[in-house]
N, C-alpha and C. Protein backbone atom coordinates (compact mmCIF):
# COMPACT_ATOMS: atom_id res chain seq x y z
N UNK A 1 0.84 -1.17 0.00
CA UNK A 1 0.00 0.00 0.00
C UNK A 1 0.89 1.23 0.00
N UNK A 2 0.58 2.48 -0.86
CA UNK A 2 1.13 3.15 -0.75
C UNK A 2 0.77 4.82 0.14
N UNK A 3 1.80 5.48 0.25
CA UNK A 3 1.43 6.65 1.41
C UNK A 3 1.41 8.09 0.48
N UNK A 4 0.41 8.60 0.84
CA UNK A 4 0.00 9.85 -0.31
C UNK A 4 0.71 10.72 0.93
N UNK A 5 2.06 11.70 0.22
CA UNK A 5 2.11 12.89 1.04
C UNK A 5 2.18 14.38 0.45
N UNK A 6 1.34 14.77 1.42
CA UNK A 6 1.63 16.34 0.81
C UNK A 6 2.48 16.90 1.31
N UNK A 7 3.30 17.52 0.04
CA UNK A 7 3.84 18.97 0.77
C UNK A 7 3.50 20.26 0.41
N UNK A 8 3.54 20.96 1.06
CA UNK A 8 3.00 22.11 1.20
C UNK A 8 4.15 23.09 1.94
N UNK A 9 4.68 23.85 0.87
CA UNK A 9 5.65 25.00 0.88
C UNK A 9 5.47 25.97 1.92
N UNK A 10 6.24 26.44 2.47
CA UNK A 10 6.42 27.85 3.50
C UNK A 10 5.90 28.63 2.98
N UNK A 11 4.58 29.50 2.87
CA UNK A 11 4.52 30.58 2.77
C UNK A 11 4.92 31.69 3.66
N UNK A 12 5.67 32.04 2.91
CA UNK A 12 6.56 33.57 3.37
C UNK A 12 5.93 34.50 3.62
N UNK A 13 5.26 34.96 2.50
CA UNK A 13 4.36 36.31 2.65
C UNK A 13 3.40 36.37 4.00
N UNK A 14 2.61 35.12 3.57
CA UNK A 14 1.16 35.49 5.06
C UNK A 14 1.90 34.95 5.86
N UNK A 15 3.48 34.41 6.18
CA UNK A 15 3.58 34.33 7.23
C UNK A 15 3.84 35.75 7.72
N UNK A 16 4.79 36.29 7.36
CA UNK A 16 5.19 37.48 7.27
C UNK A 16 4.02 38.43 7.71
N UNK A 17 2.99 38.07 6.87
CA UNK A 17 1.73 39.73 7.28
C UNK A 17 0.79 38.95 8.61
N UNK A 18 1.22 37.81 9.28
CA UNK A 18 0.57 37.64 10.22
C UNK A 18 1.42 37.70 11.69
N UNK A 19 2.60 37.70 11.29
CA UNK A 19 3.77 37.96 12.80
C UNK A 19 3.43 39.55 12.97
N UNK A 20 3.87 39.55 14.28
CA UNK A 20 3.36 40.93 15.03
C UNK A 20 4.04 41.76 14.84
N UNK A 21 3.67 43.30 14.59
CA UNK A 21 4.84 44.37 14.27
C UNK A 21 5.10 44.38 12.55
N UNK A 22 4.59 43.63 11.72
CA UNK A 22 4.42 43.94 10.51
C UNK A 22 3.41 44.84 9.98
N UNK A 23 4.07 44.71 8.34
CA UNK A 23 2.88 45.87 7.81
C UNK A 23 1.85 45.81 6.72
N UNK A 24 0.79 46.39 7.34
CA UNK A 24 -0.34 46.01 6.98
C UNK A 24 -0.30 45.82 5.43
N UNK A 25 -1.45 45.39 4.71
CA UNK A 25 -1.38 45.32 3.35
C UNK A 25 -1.55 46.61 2.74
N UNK A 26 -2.56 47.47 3.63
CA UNK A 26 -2.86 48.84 3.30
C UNK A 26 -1.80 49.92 2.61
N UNK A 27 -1.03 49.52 4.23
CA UNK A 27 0.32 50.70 4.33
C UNK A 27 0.95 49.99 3.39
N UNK A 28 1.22 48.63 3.07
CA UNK A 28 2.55 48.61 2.09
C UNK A 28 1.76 48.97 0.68
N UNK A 29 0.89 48.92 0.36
CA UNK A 29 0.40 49.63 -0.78
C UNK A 29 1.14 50.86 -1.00
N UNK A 30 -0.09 51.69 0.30
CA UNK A 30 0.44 53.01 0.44
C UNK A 30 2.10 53.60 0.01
N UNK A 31 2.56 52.55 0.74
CA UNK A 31 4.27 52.84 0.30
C UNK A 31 4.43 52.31 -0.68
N UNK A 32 4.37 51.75 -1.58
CA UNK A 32 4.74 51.58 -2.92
C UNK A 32 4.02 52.43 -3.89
N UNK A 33 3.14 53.07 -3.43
CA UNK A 33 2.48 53.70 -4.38
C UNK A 33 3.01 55.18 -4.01
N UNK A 34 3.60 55.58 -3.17
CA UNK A 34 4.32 56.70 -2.66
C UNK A 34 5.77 56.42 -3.53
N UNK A 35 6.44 55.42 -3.07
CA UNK A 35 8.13 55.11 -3.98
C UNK A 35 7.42 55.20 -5.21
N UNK A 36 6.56 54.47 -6.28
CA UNK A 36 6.30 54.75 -7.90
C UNK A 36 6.21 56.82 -7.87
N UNK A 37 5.73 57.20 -6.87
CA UNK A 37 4.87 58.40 -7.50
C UNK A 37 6.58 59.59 -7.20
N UNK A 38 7.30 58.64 -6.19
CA UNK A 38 8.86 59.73 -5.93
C UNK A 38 9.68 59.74 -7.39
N UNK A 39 9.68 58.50 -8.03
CA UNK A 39 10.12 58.60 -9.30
C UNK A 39 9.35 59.12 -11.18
N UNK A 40 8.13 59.37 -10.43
CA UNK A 40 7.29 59.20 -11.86
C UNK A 40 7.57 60.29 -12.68
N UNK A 41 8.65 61.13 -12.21
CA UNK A 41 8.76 62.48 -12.99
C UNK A 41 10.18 61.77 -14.19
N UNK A 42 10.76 61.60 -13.53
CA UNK A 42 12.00 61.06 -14.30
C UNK A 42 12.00 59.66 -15.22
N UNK A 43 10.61 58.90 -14.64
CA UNK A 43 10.22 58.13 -15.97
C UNK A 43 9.42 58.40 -16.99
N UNK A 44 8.76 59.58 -16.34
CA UNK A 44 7.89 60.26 -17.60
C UNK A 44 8.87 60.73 -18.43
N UNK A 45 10.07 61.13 -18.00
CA UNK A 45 10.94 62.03 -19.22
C UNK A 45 11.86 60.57 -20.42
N UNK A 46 11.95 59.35 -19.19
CA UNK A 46 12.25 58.42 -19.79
C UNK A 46 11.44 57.96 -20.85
N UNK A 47 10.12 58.06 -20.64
CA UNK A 47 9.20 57.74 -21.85
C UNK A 47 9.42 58.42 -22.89
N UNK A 48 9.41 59.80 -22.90
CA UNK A 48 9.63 61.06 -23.25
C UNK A 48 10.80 60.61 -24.68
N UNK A 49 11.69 60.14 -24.08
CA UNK A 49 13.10 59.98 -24.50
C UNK A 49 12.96 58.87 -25.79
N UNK A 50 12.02 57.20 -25.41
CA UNK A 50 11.76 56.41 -25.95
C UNK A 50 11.28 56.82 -26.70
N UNK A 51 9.88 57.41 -26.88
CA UNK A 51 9.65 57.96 -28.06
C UNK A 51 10.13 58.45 -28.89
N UNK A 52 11.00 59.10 -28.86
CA UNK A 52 11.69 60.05 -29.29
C UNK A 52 12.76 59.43 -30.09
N UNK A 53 13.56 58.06 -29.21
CA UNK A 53 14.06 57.44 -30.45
C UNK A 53 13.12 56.53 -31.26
N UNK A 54 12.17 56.38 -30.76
CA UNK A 54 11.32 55.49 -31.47
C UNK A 54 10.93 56.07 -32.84
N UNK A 55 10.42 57.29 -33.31
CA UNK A 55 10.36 57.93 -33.93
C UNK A 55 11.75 58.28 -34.92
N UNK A 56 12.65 58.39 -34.38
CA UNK A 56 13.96 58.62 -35.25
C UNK A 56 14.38 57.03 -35.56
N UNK A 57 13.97 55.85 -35.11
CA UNK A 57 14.37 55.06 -36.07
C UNK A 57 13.26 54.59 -37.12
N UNK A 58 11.72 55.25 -36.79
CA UNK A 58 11.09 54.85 -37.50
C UNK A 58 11.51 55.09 -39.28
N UNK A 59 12.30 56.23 -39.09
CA UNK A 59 12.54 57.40 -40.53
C UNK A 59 13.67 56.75 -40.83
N UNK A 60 13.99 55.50 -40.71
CA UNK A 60 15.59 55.03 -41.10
C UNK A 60 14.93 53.81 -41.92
N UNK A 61 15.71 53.36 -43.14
CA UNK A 61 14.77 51.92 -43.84
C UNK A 61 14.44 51.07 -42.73
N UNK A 62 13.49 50.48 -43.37
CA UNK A 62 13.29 48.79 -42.74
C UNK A 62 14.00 48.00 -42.78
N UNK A 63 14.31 46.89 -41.82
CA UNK A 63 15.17 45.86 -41.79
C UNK A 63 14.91 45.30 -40.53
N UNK A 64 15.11 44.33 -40.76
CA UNK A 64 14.48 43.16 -39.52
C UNK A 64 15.56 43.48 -37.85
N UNK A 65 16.88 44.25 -37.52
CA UNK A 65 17.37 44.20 -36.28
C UNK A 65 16.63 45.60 -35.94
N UNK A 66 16.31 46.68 -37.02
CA UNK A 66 15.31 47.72 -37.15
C UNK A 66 14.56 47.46 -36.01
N UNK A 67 13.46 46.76 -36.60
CA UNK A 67 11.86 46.32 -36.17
C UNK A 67 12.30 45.61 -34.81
N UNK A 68 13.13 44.76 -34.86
CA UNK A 68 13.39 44.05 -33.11
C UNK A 68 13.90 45.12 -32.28
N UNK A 69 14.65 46.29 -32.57
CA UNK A 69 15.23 47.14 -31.30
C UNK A 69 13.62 48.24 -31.38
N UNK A 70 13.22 48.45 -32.40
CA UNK A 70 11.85 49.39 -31.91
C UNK A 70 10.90 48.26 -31.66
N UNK A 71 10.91 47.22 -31.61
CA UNK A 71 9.52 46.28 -31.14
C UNK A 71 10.21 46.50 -29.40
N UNK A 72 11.51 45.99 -28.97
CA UNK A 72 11.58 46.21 -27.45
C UNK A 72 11.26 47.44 -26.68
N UNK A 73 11.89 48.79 -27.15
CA UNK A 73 11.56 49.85 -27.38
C UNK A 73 9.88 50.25 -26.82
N UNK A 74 9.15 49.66 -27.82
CA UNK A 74 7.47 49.74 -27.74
C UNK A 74 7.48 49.31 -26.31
N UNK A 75 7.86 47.77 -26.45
CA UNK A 75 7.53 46.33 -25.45
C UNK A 75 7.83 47.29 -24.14
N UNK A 76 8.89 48.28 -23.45
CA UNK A 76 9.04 49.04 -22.46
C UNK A 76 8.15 49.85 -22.44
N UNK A 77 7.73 50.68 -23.39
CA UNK A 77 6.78 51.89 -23.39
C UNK A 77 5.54 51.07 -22.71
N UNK A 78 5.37 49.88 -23.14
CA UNK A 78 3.91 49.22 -22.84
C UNK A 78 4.06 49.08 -21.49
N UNK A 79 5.02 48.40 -20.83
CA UNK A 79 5.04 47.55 -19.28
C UNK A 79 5.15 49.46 -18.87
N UNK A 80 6.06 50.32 -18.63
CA UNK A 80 6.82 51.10 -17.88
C UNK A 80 5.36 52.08 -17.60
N UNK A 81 4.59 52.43 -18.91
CA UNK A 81 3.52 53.35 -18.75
C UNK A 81 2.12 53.02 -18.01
N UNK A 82 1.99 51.32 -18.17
CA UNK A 82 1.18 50.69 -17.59
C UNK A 82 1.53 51.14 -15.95
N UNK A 83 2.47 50.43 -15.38
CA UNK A 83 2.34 51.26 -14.07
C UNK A 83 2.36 52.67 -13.92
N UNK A 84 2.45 53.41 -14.83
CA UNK A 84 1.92 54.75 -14.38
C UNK A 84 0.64 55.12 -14.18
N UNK A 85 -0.34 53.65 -14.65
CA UNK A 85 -1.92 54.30 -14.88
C UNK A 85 -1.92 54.93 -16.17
N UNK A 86 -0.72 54.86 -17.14
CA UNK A 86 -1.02 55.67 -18.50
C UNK A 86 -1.65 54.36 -19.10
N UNK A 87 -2.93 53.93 -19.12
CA UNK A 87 -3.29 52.58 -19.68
C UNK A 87 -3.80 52.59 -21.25
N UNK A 88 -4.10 53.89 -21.69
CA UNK A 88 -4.03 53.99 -23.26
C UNK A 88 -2.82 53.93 -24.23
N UNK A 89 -1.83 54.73 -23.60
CA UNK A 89 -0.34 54.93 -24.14
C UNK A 89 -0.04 53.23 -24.07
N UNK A 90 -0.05 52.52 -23.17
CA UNK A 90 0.26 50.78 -23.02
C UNK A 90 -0.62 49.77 -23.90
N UNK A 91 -1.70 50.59 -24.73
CA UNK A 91 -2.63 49.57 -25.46
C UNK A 91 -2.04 50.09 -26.70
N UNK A 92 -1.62 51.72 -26.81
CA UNK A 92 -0.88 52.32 -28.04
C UNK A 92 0.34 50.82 -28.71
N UNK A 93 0.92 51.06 -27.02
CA UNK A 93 2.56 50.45 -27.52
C UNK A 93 2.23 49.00 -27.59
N UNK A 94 1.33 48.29 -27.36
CA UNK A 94 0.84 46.86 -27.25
C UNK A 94 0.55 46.83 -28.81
N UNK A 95 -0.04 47.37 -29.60
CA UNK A 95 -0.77 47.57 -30.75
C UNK A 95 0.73 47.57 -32.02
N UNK A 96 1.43 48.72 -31.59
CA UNK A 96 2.40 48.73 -32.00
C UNK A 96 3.30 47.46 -31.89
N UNK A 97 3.45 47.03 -30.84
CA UNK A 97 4.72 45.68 -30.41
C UNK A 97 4.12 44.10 -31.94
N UNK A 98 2.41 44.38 -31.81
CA UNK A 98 1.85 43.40 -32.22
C UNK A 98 2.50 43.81 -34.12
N UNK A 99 2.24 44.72 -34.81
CA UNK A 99 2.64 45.31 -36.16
C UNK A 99 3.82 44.88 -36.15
N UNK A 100 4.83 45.60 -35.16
CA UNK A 100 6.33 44.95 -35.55
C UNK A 100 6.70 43.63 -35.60
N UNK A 101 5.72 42.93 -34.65
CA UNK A 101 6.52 41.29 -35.08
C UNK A 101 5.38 40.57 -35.78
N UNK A 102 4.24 41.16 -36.36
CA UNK A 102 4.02 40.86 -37.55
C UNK A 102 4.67 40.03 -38.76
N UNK A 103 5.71 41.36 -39.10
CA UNK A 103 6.31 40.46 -39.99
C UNK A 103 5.97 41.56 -41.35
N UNK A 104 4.92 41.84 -40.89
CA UNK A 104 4.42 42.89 -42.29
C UNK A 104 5.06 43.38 -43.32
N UNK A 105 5.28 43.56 -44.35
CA UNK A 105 6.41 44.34 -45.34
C UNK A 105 5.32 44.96 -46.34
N UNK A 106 4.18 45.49 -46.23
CA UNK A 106 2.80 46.13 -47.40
C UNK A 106 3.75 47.26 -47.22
N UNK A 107 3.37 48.04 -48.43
CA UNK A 107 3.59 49.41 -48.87
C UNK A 107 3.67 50.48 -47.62
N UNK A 108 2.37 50.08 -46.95
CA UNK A 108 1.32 50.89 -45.94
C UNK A 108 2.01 51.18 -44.34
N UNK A 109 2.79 49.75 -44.62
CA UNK A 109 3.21 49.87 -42.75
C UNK A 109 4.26 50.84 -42.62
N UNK A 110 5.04 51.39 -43.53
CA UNK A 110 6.14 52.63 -42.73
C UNK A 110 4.76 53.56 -42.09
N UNK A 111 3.78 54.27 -43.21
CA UNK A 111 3.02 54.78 -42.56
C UNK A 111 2.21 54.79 -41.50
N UNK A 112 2.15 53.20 -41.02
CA UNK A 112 1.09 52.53 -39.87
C UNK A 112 1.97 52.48 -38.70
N UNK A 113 3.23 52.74 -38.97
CA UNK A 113 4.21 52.38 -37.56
C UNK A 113 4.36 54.47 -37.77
N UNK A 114 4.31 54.71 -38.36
CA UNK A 114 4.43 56.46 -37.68
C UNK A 114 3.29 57.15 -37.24
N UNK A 115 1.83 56.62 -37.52
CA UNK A 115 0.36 56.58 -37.02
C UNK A 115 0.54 56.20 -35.41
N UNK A 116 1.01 55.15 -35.39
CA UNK A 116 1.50 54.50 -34.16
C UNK A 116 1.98 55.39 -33.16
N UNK A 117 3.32 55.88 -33.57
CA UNK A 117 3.88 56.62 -32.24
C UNK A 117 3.19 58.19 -32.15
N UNK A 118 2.84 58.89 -33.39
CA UNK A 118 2.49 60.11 -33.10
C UNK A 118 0.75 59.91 -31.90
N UNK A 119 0.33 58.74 -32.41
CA UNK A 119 -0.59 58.43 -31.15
C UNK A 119 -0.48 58.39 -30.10
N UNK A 120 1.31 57.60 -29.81
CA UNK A 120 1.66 57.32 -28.52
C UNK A 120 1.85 58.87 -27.92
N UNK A 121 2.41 59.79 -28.98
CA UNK A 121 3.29 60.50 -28.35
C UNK A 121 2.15 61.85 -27.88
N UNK A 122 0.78 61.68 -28.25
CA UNK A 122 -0.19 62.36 -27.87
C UNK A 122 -1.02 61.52 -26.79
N UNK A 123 -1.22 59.96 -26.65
CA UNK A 123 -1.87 59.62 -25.69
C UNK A 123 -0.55 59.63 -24.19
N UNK A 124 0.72 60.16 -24.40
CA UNK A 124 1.50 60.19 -23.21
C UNK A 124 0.81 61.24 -22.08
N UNK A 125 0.49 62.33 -22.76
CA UNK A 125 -0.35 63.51 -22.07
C UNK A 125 -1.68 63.51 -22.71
N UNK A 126 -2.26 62.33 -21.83
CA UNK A 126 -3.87 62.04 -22.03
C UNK A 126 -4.68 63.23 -21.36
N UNK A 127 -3.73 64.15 -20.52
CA UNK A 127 -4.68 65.45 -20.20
C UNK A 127 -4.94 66.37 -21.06
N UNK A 128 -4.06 66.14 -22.41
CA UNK A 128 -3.93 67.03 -23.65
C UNK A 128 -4.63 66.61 -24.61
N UNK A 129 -4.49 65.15 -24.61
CA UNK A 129 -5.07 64.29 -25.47
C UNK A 129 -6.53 64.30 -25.91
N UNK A 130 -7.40 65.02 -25.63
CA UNK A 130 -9.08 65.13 -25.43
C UNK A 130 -9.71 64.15 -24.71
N UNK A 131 -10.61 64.40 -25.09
CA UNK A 131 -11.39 63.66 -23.99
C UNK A 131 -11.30 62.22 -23.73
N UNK A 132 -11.47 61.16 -23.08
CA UNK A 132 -11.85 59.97 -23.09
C UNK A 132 -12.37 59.17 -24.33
N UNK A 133 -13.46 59.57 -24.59
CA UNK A 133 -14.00 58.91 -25.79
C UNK A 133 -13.13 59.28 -27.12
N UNK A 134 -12.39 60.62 -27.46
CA UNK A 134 -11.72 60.57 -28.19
C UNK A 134 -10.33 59.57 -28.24
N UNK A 135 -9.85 59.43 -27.18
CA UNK A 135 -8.72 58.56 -26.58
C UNK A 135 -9.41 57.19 -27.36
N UNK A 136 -10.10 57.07 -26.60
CA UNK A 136 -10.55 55.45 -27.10
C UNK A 136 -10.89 54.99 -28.35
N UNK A 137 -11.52 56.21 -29.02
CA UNK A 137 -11.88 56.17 -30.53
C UNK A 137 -10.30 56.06 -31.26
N UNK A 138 -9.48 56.87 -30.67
CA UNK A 138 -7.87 56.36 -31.41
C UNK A 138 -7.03 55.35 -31.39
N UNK A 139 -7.53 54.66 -29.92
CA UNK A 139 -6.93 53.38 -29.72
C UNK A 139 -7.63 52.07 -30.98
N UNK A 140 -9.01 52.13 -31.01
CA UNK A 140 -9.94 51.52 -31.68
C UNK A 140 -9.04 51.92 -33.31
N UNK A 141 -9.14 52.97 -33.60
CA UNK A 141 -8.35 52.69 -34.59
C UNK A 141 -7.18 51.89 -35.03
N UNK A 142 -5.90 52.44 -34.42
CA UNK A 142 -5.13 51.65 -34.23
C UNK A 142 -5.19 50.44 -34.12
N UNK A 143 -6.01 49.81 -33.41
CA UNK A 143 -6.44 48.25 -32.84
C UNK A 143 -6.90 48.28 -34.55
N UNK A 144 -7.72 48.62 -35.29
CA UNK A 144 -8.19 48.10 -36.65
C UNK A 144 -7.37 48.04 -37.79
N UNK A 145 -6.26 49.01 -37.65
CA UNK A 145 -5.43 49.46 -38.58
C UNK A 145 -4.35 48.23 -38.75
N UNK A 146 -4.35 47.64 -36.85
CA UNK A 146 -3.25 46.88 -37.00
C UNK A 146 -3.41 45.36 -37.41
N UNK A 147 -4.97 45.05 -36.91
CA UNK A 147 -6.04 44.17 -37.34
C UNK A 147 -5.35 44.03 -38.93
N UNK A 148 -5.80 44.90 -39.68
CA UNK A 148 -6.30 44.33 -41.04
C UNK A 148 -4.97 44.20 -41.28
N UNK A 149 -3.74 44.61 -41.15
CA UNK A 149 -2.53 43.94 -41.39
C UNK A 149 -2.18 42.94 -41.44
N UNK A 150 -2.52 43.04 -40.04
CA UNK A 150 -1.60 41.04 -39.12
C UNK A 150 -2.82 40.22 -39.65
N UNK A 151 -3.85 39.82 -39.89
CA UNK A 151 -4.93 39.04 -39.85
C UNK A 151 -4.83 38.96 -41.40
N UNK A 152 -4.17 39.05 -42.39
CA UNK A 152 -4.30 38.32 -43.67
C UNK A 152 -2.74 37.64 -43.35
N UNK A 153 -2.15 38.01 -42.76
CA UNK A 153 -0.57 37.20 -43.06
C UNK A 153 -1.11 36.05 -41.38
N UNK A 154 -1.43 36.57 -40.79
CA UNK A 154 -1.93 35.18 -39.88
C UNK A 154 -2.56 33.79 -41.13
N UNK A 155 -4.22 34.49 -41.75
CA UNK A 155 -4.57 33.81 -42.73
C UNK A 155 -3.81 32.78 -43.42
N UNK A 156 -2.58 33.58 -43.91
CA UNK A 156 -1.55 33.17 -45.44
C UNK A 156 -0.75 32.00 -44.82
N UNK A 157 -0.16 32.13 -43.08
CA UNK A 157 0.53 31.15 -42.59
C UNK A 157 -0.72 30.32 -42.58
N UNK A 158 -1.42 30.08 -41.70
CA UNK A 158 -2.55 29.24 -41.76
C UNK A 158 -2.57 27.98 -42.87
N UNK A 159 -2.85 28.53 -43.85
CA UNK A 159 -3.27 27.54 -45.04
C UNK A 159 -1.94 27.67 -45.65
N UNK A 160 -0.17 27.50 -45.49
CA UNK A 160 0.65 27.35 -46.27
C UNK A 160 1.20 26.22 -45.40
């Protein structure tokens, strides 16, 4: 006959938030959301910056180490802005990340990857950006623009 055993790992954490003299879940929020907000000036300029080369390599030919250093490029803009609460600018650069590793080579995409960032570089200051529904009506674009791209070369792999 055999002996069924469980194991069951140390949890660290709830041990941790249940010993005495620790800190609450509240306050450590609180403090992490205090440390993000001590730095958010100097990653906003970091964004600032990304764009900025993002845009200057957009204007250089195409070529595939091209598209991989501005697909990572994006891939940061997406994670870094997301914790800022910039959650349109992160669906911008998500939209974008998806076009570059596409694969795409149509006529259309230099123009669809510079659609791209001048979006980003207006949804960064979504207080400038208009309203909400305009925000979203640009993301929706983008989301379609990048749609009808990737979704015939998805297709073409499909059935080859």
């Amino acid at each position: 006959m055999s002996v069924v055993r469980r194991f069951r790992p140390e949890n660290r954490l709830a041990k941790m938030l249940q010993a005495p003299g620790g800190v609450s879940i509240g306050v450590a929020l609180h403090n992490a959301s205090a440390a993000l907000e001590s730095i958010r000036e100097s990653c906003m300029q970091a964004l600032d910056q990304k764009l900025a080369v993002l845009a200057n390599m957009a204007a250089r030919p195409e070529n595939a180490s091209r598209d991989e250093a501005m697909y990572l490029i994006a891939n940061e803009i997406f994670s870094e802005s997301g914790s800022f609460g910039l959650s349109e600018l992160s669906a911008a650069a998500y939209s974008l990340c998806t076009l570059l590793d596409s694969g795409d080579r149509t006529p259309t995409r230099a123009a669809t990857i510079r659609v791209h960032i001048d979006s980003m570089r207006a949804l960064r200051h979504p207080d400038m950006a208009g309203d909400q529904s305009a925000r979203a009506a640009v993301l929706e674009g983008l989301r379609d623009l990048t749609a009808r791209l990737v979704e015939p070369l998805l297709t073409e792999e499909s059935t080859t």
